[in-house]
PDB file of N, CA and C in Angstrom:
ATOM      1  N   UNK A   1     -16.399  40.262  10.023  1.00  0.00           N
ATOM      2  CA  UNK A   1     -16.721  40.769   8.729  1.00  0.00           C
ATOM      3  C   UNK A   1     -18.043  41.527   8.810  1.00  0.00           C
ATOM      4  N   UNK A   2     -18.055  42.687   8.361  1.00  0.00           N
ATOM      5  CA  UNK A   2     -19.476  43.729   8.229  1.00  0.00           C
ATOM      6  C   UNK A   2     -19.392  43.790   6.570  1.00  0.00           C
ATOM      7  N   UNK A   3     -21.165  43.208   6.970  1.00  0.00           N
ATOM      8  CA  UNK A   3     -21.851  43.284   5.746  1.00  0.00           C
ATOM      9  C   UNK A   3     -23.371  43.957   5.264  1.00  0.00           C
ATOM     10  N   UNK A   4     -23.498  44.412   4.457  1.00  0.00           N
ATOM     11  CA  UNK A   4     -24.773  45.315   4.193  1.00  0.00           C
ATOM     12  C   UNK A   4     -25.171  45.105   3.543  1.00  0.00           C
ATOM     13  N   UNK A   5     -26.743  45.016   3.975  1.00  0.00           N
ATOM     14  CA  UNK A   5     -28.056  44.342   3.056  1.00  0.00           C
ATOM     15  C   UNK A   5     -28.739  45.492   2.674  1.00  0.00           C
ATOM     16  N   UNK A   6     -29.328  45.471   1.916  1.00  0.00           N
ATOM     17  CA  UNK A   6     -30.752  46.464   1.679  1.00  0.00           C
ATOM     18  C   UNK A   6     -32.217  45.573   1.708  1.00  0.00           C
ATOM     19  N   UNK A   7     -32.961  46.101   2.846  1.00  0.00           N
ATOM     20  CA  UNK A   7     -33.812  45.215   2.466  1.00  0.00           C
ATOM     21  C   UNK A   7     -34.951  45.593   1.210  1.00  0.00           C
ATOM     22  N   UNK A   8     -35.799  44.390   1.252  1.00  0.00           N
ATOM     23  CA  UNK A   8     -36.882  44.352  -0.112  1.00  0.00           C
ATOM     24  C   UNK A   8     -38.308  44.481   0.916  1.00  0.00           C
ATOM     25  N   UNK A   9     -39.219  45.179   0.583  1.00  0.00           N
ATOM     26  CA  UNK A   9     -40.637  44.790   0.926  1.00  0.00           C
ATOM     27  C   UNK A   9     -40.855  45.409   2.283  1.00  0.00           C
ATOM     28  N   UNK A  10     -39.936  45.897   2.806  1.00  0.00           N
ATOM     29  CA  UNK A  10     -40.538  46.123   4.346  1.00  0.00           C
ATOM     30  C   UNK A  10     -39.936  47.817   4.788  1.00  0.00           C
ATOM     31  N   UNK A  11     -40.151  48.608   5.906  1.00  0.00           N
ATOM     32  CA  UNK A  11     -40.040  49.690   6.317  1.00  0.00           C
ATOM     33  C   UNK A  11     -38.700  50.035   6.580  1.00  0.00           C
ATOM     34  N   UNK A  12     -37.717  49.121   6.674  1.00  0.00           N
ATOM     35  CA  UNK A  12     -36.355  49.755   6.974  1.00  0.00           C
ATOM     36  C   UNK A  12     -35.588  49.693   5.740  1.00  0.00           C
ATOM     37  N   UNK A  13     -34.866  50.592   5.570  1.00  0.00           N
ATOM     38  CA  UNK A  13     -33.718  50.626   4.749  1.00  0.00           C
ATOM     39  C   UNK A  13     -32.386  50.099   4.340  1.00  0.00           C
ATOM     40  N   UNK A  14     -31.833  50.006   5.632  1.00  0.00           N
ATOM     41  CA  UNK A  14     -30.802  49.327   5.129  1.00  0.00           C
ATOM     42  C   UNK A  14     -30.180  48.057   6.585  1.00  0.00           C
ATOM     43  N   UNK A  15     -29.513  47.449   6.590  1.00  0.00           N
ATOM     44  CA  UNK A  15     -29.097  46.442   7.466  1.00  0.00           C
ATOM     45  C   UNK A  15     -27.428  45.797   7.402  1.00  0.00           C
ATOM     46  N   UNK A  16     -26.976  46.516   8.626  1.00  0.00           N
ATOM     47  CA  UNK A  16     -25.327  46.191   8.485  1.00  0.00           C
ATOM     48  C   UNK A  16     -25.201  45.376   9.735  1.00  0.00           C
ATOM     49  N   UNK A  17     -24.698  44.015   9.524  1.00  0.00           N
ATOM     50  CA  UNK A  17     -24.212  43.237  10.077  1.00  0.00           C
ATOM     51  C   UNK A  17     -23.244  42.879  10.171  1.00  0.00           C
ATOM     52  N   UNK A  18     -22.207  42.255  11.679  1.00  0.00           N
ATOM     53  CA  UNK A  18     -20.798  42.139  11.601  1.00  0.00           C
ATOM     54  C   UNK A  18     -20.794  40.768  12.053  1.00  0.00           C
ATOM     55  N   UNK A  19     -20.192  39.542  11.809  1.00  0.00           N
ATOM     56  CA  UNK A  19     -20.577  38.342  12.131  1.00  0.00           C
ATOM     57  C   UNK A  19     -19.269  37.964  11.875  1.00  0.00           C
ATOM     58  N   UNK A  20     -18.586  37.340  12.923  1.00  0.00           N
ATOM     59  CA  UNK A  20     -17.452  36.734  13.076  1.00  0.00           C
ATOM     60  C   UNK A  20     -17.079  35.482  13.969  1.00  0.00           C
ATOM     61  N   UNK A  21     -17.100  34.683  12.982  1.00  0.00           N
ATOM     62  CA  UNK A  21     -16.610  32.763  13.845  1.00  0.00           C
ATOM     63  C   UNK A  21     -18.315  32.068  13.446  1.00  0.00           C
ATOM     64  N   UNK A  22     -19.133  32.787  12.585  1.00  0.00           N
ATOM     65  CA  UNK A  22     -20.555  32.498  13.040  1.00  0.00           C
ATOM     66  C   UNK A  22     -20.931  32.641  14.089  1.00  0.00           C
ATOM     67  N   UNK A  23     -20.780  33.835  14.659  1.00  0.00           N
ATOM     68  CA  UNK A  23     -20.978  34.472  15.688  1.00  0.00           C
ATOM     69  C   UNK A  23     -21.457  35.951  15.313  1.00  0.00           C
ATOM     70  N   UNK A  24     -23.083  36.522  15.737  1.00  0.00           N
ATOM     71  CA  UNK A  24     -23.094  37.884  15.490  1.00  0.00           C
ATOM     72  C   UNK A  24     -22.360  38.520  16.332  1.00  0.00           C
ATOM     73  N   UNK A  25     -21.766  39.805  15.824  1.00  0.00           N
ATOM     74  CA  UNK A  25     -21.036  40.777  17.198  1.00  0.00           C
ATOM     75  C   UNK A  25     -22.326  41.844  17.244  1.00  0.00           C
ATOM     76  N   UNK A  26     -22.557  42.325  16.485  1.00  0.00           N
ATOM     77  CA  UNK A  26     -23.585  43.330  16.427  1.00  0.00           C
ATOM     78  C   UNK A  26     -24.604  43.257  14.714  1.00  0.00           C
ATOM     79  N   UNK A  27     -25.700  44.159  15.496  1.00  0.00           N
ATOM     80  CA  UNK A  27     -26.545  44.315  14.037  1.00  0.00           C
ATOM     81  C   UNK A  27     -26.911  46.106  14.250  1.00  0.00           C
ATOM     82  N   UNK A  28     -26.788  46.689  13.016  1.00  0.00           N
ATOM     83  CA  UNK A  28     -27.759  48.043  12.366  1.00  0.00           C
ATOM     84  C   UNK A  28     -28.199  47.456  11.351  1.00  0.00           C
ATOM     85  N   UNK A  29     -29.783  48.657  11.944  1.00  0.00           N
ATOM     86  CA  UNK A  29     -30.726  48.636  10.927  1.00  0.00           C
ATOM     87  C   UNK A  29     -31.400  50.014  10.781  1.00  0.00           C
ATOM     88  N   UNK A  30     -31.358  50.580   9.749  1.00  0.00           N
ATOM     89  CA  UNK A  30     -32.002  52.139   9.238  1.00  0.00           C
ATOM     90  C   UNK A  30     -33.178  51.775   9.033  1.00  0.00           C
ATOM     91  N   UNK A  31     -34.114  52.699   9.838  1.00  0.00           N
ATOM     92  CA  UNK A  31     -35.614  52.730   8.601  1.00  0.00           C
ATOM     93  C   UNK A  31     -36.013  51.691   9.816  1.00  0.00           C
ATOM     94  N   UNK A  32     -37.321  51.615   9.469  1.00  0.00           N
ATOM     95  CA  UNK A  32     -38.450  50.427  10.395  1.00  0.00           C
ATOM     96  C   UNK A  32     -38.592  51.119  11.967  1.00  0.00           C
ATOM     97  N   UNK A  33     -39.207  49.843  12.237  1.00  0.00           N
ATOM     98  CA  UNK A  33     -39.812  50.407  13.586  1.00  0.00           C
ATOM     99  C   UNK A  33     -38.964  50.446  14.919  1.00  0.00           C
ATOM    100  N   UNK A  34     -38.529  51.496  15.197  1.00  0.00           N
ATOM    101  CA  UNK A  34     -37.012  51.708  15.964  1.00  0.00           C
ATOM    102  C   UNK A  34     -37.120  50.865  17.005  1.00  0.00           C
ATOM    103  N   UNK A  35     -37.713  50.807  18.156  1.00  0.00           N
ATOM    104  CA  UNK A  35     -37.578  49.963  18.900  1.00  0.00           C
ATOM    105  C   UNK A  35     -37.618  48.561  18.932  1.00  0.00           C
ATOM    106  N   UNK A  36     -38.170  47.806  17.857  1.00  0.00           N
ATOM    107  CA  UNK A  36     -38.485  46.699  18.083  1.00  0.00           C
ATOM    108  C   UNK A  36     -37.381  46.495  17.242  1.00  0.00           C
ATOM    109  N   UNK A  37     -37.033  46.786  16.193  1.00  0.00           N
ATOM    110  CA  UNK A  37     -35.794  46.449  15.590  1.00  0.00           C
ATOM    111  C   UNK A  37     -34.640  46.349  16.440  1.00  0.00           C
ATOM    112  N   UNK A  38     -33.818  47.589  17.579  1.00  0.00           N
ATOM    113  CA  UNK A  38     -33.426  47.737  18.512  1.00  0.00           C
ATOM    114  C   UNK A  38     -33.390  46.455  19.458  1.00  0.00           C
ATOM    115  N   UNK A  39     -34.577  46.320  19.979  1.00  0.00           N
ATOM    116  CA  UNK A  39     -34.517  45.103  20.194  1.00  0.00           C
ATOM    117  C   UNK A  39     -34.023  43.637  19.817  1.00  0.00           C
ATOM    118  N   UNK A  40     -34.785  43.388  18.438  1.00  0.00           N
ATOM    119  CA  UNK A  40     -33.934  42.462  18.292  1.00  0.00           C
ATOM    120  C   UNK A  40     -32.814  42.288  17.516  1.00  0.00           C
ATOM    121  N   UNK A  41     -32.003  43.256  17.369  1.00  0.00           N
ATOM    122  CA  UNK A  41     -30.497  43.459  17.741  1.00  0.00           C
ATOM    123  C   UNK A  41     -29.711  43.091  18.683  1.00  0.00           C
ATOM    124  N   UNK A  42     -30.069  43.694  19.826  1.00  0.00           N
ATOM    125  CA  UNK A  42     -29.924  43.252  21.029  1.00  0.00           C
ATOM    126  C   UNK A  42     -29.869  42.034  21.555  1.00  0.00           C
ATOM    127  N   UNK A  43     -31.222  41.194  20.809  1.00  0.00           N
ATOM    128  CA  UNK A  43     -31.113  39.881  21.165  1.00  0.00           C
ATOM    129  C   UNK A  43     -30.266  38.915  20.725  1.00  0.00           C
ATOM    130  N   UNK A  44     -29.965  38.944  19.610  1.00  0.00           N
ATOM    131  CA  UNK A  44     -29.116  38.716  18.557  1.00  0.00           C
ATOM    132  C   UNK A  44     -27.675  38.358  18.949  1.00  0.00           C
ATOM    133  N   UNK A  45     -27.247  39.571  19.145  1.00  0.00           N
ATOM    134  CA  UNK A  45     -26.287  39.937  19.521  1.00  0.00           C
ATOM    135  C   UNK A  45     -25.486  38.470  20.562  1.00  0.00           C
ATOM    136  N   UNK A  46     -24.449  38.402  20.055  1.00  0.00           N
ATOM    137  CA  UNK A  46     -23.872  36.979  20.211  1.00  0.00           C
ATOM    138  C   UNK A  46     -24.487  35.490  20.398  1.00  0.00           C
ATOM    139  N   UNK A  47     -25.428  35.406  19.220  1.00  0.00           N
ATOM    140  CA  UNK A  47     -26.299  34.865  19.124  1.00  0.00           C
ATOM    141  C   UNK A  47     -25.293  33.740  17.585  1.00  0.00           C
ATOM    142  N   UNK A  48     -25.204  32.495  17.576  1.00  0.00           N
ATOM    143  CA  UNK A  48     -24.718  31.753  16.231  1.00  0.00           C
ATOM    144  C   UNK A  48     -25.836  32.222  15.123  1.00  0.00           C
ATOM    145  N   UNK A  49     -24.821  32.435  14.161  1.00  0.00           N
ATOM    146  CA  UNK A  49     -25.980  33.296  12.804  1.00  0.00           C
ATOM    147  C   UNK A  49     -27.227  31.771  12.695  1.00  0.00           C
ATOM    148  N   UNK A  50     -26.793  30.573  12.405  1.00  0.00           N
ATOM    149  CA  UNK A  50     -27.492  30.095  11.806  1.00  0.00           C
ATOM    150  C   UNK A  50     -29.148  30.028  13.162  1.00  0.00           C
ATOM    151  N   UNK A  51     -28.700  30.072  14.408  1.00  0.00           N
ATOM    152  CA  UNK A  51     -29.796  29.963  15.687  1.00  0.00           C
ATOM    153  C   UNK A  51     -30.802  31.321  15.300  1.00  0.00           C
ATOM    154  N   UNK A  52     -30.117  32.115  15.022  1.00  0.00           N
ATOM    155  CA  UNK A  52     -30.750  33.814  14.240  1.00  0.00           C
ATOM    156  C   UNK A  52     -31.542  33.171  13.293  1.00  0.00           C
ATOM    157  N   UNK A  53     -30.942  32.639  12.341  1.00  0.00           N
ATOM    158  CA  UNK A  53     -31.761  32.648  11.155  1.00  0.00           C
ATOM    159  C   UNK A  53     -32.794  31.318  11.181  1.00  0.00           C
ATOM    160  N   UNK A  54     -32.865  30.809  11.969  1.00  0.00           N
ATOM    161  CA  UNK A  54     -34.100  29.829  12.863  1.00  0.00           C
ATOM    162  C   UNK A  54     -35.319  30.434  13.476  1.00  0.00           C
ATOM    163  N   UNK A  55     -34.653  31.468  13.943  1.00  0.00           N
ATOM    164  CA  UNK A  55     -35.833  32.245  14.750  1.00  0.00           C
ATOM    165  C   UNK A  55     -36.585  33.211  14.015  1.00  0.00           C
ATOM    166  N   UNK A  56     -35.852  33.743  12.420  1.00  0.00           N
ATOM    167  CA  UNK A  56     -36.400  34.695  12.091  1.00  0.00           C
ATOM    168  C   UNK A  56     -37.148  34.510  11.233  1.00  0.00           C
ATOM    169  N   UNK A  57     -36.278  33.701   9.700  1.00  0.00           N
ATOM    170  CA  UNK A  57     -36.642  33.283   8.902  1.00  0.00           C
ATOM    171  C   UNK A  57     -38.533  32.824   8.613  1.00  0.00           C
ATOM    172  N   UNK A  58     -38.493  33.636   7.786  1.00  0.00           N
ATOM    173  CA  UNK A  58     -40.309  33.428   7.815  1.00  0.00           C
ATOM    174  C   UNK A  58     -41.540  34.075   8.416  1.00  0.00           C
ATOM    175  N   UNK A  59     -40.818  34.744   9.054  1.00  0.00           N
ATOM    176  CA  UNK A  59     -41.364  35.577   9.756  1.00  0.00           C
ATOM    177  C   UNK A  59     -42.407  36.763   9.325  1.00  0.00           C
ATOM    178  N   UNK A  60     -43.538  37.091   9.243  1.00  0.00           N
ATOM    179  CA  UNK A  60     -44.413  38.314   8.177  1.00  0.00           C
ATOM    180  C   UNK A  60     -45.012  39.384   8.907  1.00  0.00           C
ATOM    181  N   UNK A  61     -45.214  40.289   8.096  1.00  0.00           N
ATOM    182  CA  UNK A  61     -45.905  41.799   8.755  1.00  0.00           C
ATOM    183  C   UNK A  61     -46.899  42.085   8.133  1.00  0.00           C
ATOM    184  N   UNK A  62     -47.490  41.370   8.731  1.00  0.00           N
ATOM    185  CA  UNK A  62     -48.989  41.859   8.822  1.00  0.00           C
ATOM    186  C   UNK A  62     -49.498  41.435   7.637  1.00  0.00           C
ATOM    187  N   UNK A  63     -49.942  41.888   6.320  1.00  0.00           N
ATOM    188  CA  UNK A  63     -50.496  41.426   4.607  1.00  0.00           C
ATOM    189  C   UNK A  63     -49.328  41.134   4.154  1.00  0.00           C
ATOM    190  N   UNK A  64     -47.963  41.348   4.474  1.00  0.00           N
ATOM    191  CA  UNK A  64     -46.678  41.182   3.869  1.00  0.00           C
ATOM    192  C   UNK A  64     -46.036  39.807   3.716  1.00  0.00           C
ATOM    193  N   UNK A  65     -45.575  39.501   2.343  1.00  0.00           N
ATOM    194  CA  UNK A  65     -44.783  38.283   2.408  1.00  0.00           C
ATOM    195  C   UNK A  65     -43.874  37.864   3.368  1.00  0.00           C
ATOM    196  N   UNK A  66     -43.261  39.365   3.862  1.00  0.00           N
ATOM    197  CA  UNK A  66     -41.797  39.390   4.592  1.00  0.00           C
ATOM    198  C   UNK A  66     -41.940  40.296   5.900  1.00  0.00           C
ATOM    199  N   UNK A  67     -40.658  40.226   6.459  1.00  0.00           N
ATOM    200  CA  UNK A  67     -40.610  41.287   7.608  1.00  0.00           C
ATOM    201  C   UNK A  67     -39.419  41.811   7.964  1.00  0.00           C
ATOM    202  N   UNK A  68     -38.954  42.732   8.142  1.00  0.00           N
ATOM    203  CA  UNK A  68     -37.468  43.050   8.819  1.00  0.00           C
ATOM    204  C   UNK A  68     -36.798  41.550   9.042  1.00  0.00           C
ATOM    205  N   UNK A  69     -37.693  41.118  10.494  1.00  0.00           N
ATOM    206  CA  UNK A  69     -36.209  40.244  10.851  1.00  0.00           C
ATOM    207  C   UNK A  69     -36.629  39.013  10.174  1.00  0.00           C
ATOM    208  N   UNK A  70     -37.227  38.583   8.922  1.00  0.00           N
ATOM    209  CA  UNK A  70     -37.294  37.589   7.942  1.00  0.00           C
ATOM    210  C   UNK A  70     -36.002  38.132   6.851  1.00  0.00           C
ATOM    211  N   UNK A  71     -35.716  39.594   6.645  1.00  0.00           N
ATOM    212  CA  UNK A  71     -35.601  40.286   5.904  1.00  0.00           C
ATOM    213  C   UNK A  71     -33.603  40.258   6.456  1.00  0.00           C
ATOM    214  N   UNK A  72     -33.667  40.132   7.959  1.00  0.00           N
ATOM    215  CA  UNK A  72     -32.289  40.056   8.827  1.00  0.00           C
ATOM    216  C   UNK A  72     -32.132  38.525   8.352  1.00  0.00           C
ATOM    217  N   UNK A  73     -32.563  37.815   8.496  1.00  0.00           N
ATOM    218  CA  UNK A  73     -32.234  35.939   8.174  1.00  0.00           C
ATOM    219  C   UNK A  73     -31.632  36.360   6.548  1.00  0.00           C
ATOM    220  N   UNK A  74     -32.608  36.878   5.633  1.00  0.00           N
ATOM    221  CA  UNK A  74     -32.079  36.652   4.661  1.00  0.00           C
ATOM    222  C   UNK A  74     -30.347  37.657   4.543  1.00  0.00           C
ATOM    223  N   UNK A  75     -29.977  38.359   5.441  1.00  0.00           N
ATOM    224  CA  UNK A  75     -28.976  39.422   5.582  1.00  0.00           C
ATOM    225  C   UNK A  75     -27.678  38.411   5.833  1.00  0.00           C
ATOM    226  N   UNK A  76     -28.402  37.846   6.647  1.00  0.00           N
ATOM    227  CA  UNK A  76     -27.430  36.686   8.068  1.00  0.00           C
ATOM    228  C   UNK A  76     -26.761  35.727   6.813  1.00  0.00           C
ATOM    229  N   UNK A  77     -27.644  35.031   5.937  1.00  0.00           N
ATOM    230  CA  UNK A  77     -27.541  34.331   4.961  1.00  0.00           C
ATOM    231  C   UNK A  77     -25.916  34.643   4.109  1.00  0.00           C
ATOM    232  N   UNK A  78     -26.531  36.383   3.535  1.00  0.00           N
ATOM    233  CA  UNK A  78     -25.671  36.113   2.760  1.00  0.00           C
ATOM    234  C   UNK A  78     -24.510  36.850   3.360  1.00  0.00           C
ATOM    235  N   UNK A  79     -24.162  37.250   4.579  1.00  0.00           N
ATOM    236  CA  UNK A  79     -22.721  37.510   5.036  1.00  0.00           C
ATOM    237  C   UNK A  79     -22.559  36.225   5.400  1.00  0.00           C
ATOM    238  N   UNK A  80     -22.897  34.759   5.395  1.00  0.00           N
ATOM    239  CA  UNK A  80     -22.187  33.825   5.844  1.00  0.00           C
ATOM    240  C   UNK A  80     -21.458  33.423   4.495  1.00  0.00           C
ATOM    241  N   UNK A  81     -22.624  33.472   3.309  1.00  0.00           N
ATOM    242  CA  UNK A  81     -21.966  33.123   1.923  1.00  0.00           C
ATOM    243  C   UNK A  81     -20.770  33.754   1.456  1.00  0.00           C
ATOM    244  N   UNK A  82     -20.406  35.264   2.224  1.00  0.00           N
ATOM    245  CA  UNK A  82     -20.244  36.050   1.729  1.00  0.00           C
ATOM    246  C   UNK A  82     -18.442  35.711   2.328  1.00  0.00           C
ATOM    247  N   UNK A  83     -18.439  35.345   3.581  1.00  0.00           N
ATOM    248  CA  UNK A  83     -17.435  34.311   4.657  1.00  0.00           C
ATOM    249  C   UNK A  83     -16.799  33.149   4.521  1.00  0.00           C
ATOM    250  N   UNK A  84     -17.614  32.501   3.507  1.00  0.00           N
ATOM    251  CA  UNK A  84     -16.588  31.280   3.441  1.00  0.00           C
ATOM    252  C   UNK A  84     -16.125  31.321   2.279  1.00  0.00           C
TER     253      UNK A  84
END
């Protein structure tokens, strides 16, 4: 199942995730800081959503409440809600 977030508060735009069995297959993300986002995509990547959203969740930039991949946990979240 591919699902698309928009994020709130931070430099990227938008965030499409495909997550199947609770399993990521892949992540896009528009907007933000290309490589490091890139990255952790990559890492991700057949990664169990909820182990993702352990690692990310909470995560901040810099004066910011939030961050991209705080911003990916909350993404991860709701394509699981979005799944059962």
């Amino acid at each position: 199942m591919t699902y698309t977030y928009t994020p709130k508060g931070v430099c990227s735009r938008k965030m499409k995730v495909d997550v199947e069995d609770g399993i990521i297959r892949s992540v896009e993300i528009l907007g933000g800081c290309s490589g490091n986002l890139q990255g952790i995509s990559r890492l991700i990547q057949g990664m169990p959503v909820e182990e993702a959203i352990q690692k990310m969740e909470g995560v901040k930039c810099g004066y910011k409440e939030t961050s991209c991949p705080d911003q990916l946990s909350i993404a991860l979240k709701e394509a699981m809600k979005k799944q059962s």
